[in-house]
Protein backbone atom coordinates (compact mmCIF):
# COMPACT_ATOMS: atom_id res chain seq x y z
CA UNK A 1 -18.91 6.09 -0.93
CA UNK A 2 -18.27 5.72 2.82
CA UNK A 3 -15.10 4.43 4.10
CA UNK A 4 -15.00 0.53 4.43
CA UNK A 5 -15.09 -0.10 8.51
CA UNK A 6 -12.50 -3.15 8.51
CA UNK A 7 -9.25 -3.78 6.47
CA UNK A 8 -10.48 -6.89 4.66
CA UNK A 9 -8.93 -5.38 1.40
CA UNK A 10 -6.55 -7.36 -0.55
CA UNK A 11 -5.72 -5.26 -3.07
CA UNK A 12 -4.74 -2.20 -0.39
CA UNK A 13 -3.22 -4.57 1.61
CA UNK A 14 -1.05 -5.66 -1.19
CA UNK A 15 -0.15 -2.69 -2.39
CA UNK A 16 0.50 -1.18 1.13
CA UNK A 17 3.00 -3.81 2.11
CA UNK A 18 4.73 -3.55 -1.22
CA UNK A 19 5.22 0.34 -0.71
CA UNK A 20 6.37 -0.07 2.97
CA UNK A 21 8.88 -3.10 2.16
CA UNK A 22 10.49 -0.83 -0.51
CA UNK A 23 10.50 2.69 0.61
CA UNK A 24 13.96 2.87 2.00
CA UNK A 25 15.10 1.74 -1.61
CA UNK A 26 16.12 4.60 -4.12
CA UNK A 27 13.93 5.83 -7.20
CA UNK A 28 15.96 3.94 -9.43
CA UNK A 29 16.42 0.98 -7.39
CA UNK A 30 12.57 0.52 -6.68
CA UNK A 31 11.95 1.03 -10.45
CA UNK A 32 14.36 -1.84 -11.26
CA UNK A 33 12.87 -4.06 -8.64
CA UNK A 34 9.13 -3.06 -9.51
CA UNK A 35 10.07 -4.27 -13.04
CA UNK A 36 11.75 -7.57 -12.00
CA UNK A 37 8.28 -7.88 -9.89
CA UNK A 38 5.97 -7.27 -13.14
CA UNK A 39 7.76 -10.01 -15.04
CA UNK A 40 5.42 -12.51 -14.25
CA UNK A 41 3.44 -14.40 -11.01
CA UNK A 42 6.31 -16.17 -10.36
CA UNK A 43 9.21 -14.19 -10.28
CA UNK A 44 5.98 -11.63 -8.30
CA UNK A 45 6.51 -14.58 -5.39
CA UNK A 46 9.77 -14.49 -5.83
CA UNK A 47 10.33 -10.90 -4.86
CA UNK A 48 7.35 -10.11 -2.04
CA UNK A 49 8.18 -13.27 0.26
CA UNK A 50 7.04 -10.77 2.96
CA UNK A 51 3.90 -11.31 1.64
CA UNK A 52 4.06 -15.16 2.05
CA UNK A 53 5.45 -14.70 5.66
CA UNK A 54 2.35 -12.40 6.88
CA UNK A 55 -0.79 -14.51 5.44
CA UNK A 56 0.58 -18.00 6.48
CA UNK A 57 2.35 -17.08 10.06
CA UNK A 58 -0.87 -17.78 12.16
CA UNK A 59 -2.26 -20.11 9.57
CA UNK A 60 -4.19 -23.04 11.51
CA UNK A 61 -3.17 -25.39 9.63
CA UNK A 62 0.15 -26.13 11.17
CA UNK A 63 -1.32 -27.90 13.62
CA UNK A 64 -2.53 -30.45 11.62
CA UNK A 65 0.71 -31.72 11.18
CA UNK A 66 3.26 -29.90 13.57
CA UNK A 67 3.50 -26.87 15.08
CA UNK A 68 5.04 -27.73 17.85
CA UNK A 69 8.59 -27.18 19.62
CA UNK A 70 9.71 -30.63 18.42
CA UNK A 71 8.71 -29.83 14.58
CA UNK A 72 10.68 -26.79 14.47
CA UNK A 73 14.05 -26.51 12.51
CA UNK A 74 16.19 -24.29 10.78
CA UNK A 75 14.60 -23.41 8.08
CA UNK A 76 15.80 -21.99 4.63
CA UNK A 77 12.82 -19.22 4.87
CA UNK A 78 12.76 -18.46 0.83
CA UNK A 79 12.28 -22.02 -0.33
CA UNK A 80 11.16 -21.81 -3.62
CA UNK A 81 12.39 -23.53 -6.78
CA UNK A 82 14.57 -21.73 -8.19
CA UNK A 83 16.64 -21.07 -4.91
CA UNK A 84 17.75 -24.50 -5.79
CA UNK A 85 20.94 -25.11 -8.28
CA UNK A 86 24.35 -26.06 -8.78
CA UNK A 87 27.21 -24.66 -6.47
CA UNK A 88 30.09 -25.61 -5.22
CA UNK A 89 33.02 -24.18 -3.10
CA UNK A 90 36.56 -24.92 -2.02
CA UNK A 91 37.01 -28.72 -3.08
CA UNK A 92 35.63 -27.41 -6.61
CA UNK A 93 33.09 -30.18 -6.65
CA UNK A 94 29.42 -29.52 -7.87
CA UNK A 95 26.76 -30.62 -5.98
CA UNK A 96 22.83 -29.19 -6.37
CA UNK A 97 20.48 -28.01 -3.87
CA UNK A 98 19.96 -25.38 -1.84
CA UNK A 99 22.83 -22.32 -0.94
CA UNK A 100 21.20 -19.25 -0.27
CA UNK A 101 20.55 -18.59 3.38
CA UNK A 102 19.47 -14.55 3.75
CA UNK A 103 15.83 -15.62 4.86
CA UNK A 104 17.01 -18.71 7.11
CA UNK A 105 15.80 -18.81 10.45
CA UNK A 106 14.29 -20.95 12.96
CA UNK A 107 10.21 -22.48 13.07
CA UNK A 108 8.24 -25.01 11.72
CA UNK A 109 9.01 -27.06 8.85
CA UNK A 110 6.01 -26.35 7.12
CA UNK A 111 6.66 -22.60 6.38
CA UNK A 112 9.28 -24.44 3.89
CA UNK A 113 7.63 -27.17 2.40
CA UNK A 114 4.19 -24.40 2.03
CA UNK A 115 6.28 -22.00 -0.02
CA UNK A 116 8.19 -24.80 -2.05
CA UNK A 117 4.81 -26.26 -3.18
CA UNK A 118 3.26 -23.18 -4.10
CA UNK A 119 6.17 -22.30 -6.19
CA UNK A 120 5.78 -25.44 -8.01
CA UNK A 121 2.43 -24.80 -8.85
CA UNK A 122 3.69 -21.36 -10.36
CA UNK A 123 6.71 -22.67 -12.19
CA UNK A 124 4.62 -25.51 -13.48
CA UNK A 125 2.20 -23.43 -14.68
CA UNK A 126 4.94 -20.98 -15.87
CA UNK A 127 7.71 -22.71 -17.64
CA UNK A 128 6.85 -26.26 -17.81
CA UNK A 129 3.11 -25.71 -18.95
CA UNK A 130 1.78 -28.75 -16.87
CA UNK A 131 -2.10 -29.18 -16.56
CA UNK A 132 -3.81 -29.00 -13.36
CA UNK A 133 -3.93 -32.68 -13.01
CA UNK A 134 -0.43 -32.99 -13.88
CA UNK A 135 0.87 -30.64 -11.04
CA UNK A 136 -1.13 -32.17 -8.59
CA UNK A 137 0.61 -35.01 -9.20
CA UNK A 138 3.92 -32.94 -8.71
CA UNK A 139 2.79 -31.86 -5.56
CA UNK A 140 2.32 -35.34 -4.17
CA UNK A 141 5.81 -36.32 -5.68
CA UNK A 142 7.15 -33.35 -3.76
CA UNK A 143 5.69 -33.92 -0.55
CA UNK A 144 5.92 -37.98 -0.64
CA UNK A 145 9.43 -37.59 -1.20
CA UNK A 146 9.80 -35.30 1.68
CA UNK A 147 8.13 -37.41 4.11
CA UNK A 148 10.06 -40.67 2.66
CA UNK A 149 13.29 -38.78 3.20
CA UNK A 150 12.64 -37.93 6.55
CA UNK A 151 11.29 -41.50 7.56
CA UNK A 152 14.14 -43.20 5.75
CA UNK A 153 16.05 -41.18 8.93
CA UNK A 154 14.65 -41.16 11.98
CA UNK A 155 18.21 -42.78 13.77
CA UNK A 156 19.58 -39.41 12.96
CA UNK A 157 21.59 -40.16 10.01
CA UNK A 158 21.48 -37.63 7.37
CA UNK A 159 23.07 -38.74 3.53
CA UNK A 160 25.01 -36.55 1.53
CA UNK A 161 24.56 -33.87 -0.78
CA UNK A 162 22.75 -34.49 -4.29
CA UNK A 163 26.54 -34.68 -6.99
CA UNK A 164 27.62 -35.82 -10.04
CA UNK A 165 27.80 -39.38 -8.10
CA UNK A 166 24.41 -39.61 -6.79
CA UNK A 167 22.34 -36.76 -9.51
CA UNK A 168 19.27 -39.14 -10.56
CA UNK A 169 16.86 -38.33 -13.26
CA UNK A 170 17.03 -34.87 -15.00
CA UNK A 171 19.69 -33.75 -12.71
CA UNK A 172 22.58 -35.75 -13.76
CA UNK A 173 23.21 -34.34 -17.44
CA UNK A 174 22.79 -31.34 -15.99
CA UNK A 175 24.86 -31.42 -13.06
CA UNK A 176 27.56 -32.61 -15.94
CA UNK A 177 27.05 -30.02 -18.15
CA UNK A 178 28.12 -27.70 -15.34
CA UNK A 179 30.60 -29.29 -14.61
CA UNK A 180 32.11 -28.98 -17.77
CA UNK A 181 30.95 -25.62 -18.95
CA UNK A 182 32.13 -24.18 -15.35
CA UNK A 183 35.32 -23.59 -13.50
CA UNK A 184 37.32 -21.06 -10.68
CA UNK A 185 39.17 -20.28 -14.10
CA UNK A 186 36.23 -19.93 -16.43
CA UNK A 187 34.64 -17.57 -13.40
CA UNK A 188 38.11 -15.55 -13.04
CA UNK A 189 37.98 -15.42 -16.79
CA UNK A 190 34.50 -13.80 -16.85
CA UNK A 191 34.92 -11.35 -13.83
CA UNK A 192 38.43 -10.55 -13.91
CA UNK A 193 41.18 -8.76 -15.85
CA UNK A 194 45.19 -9.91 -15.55
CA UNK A 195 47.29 -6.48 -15.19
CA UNK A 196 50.86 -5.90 -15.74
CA UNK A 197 50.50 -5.36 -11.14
CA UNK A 198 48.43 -8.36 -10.71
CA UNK A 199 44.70 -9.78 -11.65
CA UNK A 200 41.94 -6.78 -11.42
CA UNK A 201 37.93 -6.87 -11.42
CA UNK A 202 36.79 -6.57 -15.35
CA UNK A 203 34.62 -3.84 -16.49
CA UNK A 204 31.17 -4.92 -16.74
CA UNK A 205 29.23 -1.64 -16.39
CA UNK A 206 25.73 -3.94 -16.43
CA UNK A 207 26.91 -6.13 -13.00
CA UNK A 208 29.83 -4.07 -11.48
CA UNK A 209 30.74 -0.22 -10.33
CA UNK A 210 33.73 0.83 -8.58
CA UNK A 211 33.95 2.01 -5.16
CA UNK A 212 34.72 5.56 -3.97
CA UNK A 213 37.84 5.62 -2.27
CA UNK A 214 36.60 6.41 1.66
CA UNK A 215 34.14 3.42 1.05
CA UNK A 216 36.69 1.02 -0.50
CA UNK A 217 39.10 1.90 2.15
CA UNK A 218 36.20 0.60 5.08
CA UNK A 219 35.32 -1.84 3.34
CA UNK A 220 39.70 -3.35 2.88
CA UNK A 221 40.17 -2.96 6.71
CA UNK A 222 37.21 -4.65 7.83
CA UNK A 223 37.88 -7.75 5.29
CA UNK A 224 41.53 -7.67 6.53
CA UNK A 225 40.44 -7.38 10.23
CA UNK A 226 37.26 -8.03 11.38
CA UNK A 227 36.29 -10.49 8.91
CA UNK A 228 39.27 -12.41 9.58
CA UNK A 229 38.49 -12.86 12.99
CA UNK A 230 34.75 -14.11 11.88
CA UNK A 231 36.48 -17.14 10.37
CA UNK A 232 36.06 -21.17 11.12
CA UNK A 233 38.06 -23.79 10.29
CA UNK A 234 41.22 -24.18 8.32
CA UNK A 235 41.42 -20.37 7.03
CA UNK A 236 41.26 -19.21 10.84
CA UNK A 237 44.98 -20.10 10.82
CA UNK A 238 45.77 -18.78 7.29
CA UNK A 239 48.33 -16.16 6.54
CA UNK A 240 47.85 -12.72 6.24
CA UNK A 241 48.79 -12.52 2.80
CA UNK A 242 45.71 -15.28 1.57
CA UNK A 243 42.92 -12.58 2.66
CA UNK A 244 44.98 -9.76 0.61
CA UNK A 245 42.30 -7.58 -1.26
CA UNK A 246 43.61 -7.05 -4.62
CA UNK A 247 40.38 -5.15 -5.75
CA UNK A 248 37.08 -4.33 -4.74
CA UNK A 249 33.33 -3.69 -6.88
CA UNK A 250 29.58 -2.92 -6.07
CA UNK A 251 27.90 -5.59 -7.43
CA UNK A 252 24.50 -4.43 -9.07
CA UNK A 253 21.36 -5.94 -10.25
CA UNK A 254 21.45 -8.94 -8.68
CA UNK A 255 18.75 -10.79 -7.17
CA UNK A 256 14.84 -10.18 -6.62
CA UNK A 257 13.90 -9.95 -3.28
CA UNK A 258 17.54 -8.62 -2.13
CA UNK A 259 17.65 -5.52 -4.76
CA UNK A 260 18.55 -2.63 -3.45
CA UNK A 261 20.65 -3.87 -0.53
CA UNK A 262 24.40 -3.05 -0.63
CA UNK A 263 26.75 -5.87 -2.12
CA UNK A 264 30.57 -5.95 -3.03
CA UNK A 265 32.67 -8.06 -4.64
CA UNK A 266 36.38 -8.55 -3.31
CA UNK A 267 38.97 -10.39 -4.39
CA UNK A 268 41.25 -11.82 -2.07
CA UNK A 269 45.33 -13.22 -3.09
CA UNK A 270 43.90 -16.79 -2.03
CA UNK A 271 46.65 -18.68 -2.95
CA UNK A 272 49.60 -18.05 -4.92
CA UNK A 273 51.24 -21.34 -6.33
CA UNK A 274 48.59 -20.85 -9.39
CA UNK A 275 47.61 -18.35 -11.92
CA UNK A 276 43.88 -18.73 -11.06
CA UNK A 277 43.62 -19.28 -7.16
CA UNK A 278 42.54 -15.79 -6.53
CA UNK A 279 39.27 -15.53 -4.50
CA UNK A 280 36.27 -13.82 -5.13
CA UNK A 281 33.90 -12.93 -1.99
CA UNK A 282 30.65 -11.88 -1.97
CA UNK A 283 29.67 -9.26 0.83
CA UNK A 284 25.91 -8.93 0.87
CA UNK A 285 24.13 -6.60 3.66
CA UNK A 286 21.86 -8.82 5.69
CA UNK A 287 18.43 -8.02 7.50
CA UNK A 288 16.12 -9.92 9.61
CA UNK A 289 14.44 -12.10 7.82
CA UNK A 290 11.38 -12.27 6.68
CA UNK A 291 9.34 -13.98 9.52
CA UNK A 292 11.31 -11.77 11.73
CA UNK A 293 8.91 -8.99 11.67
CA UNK A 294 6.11 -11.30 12.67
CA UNK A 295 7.46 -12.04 15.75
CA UNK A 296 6.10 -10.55 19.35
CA UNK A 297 8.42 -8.50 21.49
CA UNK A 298 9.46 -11.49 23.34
CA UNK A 299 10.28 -13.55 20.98
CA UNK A 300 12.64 -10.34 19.42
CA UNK A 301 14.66 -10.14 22.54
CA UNK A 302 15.38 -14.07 22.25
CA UNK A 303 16.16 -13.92 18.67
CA UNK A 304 18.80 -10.81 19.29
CA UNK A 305 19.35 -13.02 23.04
CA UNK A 306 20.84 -15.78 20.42
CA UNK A 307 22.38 -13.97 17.51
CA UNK A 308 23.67 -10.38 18.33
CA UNK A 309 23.36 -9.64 14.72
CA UNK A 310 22.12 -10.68 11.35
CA UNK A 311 25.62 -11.64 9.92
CA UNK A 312 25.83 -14.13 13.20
CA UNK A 313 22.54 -15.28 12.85
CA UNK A 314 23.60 -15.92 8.39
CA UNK A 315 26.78 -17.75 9.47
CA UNK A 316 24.81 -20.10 12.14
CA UNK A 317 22.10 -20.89 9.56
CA UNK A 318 24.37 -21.82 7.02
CA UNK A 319 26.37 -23.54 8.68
CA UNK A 320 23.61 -25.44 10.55
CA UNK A 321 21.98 -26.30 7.12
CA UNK A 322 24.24 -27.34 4.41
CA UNK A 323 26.27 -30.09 4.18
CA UNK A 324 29.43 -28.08 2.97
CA UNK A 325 29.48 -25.14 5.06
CA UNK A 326 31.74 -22.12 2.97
CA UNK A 327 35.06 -22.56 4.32
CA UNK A 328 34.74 -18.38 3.71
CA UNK A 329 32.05 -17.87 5.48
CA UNK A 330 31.68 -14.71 7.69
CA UNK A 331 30.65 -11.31 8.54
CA UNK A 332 32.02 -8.02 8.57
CA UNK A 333 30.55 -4.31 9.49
CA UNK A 334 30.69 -1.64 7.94
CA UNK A 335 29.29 1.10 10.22
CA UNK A 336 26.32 -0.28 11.60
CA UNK A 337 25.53 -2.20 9.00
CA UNK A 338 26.53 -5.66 9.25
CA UNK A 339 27.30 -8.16 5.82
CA UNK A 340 27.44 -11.86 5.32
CA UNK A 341 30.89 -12.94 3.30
CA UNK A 342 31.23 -15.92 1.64
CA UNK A 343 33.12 -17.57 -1.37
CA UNK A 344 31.46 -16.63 -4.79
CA UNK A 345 30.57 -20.08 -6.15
CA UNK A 346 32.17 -20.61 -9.37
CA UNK A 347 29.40 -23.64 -10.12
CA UNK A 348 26.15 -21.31 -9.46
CA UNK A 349 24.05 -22.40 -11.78
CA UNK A 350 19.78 -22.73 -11.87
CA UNK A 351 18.17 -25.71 -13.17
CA UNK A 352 16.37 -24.68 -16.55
CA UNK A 353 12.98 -26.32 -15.73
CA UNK A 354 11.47 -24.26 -18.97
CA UNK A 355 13.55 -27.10 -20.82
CA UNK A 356 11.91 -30.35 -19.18
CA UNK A 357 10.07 -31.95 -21.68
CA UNK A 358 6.60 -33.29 -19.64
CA UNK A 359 5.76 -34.30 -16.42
CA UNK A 360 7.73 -37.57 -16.17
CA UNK A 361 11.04 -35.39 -15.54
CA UNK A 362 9.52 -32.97 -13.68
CA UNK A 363 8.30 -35.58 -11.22
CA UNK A 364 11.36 -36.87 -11.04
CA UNK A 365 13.38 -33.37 -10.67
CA UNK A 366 10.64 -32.28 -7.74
CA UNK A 367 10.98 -35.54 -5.51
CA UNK A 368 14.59 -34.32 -5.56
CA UNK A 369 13.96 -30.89 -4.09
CA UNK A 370 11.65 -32.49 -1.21
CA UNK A 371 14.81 -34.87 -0.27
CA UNK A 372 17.06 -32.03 -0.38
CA UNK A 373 14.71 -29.80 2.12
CA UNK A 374 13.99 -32.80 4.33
CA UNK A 375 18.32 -33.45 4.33
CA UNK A 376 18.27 -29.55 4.96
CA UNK A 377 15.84 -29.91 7.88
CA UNK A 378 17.24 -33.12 9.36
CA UNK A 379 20.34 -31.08 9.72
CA UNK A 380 19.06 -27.88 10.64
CA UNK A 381 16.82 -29.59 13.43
CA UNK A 382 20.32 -31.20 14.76
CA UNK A 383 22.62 -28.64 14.86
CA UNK A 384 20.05 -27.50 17.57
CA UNK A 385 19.50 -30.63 19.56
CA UNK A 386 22.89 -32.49 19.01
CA UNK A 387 22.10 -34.54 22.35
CA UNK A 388 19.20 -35.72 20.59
CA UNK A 389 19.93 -35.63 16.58
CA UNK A 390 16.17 -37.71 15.72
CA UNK A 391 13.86 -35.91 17.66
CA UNK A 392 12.30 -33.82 14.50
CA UNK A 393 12.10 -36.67 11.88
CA UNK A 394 10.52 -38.66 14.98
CA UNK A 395 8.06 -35.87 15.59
CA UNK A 396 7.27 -34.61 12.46
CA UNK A 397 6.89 -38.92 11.48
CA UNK A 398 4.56 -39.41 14.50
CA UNK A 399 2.07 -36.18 13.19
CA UNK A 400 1.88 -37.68 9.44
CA UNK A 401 1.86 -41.33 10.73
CA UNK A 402 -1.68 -43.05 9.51
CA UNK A 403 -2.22 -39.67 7.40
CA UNK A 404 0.04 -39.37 4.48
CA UNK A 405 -2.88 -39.05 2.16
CA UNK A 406 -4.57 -36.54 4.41
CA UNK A 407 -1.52 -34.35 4.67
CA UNK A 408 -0.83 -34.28 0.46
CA UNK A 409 -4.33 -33.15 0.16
CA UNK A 410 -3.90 -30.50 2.32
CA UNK A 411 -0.65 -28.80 0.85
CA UNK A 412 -1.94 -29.46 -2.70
CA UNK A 413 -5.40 -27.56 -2.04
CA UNK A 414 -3.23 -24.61 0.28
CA UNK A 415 -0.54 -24.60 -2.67
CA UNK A 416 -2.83 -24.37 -5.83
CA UNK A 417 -5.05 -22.21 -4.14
CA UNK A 418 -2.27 -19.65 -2.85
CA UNK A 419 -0.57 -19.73 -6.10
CA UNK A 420 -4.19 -18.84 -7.93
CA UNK A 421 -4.12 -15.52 -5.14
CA UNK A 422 -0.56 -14.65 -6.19
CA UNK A 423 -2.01 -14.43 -9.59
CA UNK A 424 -4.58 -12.12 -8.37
CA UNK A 425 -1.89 -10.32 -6.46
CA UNK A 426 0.28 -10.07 -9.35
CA UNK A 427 -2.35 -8.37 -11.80
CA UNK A 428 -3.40 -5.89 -8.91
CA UNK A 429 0.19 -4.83 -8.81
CA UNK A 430 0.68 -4.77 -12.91
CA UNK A 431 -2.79 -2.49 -13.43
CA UNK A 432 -1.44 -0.37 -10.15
CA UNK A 433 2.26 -0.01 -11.52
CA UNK A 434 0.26 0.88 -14.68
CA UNK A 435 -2.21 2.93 -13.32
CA UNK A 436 1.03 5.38 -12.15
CA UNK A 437 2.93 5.11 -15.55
CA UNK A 438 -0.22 6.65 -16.90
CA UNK A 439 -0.27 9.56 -14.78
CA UNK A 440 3.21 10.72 -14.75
């Protein structure tokens, strides 16, 4: 058979970017990703967002309704439904939405509320088992809401986080249940150990290994130094003695997307007037993001231009974004690669949307994620232009105005129809990762 003359091969294509995505990981690392990636479609989404990020990056359709300088934000760059949950940091009080920043960075709103919906589709399908009319109706929920949120604020205002207060539907028993099931204690409890010396990281062979002593000794002066310095706020001033490391872990297995990257837990004196005021940080290695590699060499040298590196560009996002920036939140190097710290949530907690009983509650629970990514957007979009903190709700209002129908149409047809190709995608991988098991 002659070769084809063109490219215009999914399945190659699919595998190819797959392969070059993961090479730098190890054997056993890819293996365990690969696996986490055969699960099923969804958690398949979860883990290739690179894949997301190079078939809608040119995608006309933006400028139906934005792409333009005005509609651009901060965006959360992995929005997908299960990147929402419980958290909560230094006050200790639980709130839900969004707190994971590693693919943040800055363009249209769209490339969010795209990958949200079409992770709907997939979890609906998935864990809720909602008919096709049913989700479409999610979808319009989703993006109504998100609209609605962002018209309700075009003087610039942006309302608070999603608590125990303000939880509606679905999201208030659980938001309770965490907050009773949950604590800094209860999360001490499960991670730690108290020594005769002083309180020590637990053995937990499945989710922590220690350190060899060169790298744990790198890894202690750069929390106690240059981290330090990376501080805002109220712990800027704090004495040396708060940031002392009393221990130090790999963390393993966690994540999709992120396996295979470098993480540590440390945990810091924090306090000492209690017994369970210690601190545990989480040091993850950060990489461009996703939409990062898409970029021309222009637009490169004004992303490095704006944030020397990824743990600047991490604490800028974050802090842009969410309501309750980590008072922890930093970066440290070790060599020349560069890590995001932050506090170690003792509230992290995903919303069980397997458990939903219909489509009533699932309605309800997805007009809450489209008000929490507008809130994130409204705030992302003004931590850029503070001399003008309504200019994206106005824009983004004025390109939907007269076409609300028109523009829920459109993401429901893109959403169900991507989600039906990340089936395909998903199976091509499966019957390839099979294909190899075979042959070995």
């Amino acid at each position: 058979m002659p070769q084809p003359l063109t490219r215009h091969n999914r399945t190659r294509q699919v595998l190819d970017a797959i392969a070059a995505v993961n090479a730098r990981l190890s054997d056993e690392d890819r293996a365990a990703k690969y696996a986490k990636l055969a699960e099923s479609p969804y958690r398949f989404f979860r883990g290739t967002n690179h894949l997301y990020w190079g078939d809608v990056w040119h995608d006309w359709r933006f400028a139906l309704f934005g792409g333009l300088p005005e509609t651009q934000t901060w965006l959360q760059g992995d929005a997908h439904a299960y990147n929402f949950g419980a958290y909560g940091h230094h006050d200790d009080a639980v709130r839900y939405g969004m707190d994971d920043f590693d693919d943040a960075l800055i363009g249209d709103y769209q490339y969010d509320l795209w990958r949200l919906a079409i992770s709907l589709v997939l979890d609906a399908r998935e864990n809720v088992g909602l008919s096709g009319k049913r989700i479409h109706k999610a979808l319009k929920a989703l993006v109504t809401s998100y609209h609605d949120e962002l018209a309700d604020h075009r003087e610039g205002e942006v309302p608070g986080a999603v608590t125990l207060a303000t939880a509606e539907g679905p999201l208030a028993p659980f938001l309770e249940k965490v907050a009773k099931k949950k604590s800094r204690a209860k999360m001490l409890e499960k991670w730690t150990t108290l020594h005769d010396d002083g309180r020590r990281f637990a053995e937990r062979p499945d989710k922590m290994a220690a350190l060899p002593a060169p790298l744990a000794s790198q890894l202690r002066k750069a929390i106690e130094e240059e981290y330090r310095q990376t501080l805002r706020g109220s712990r800027v001033e704090a004495e040396a003695e708060h940031f002392r490391v009393k221990d130090l872990a790999r963390r393993l297995g966690a994540g999709t997307g992120s396996l295979g990257l470098d993480r540590f837990y440390v945990l810091i004196e924090g306090g000492r007037d209690h017994e369970h005021d210690d601190v545990i940080l989480d040091v993850k290695q950060q990489t461009p993001p996703e939409g990062w590699r898409l970029m021309d060499a222009a637009e490169k040298r004004a992303w490095r231009a704006a944030f020397p590196h990824e743990g600047a560009r991490h604490a800028a996002a974050f802090t842009a974004i969410a309501e309750h920036p980590d008072l922890y939140l930093g970066w440290l190097h070790l060599g020349e690669t560069v890590f995001s710290v932050r506090e170690r949530s003792p509230f992290k907690e995903d919303f069980p949307t397997h458990r939903l009983d219909g489509a009533k509650p699932y309605r309800q629970l997805v007009r809450q994620w489209g008000r929490i990514l507008a809130r994130e957007h409204l705030r992302g979009a003004q931590a850029l232009h503070h001399d003008d903190p309504s200019r994206f709700a106005r824009a983004v209002g004025a390109r939907v105005e007269g076409r609300r129908d028109h523009c829920v149409a459109m993401i429901t047809t893109l959403a169900v129809s991507y989600a039906d190709c990340v089936g395909q995608d998903y199976r091509t991988f499966v019957e390839a990762e099979r294909g190899r098991a075979t042959q070995r």
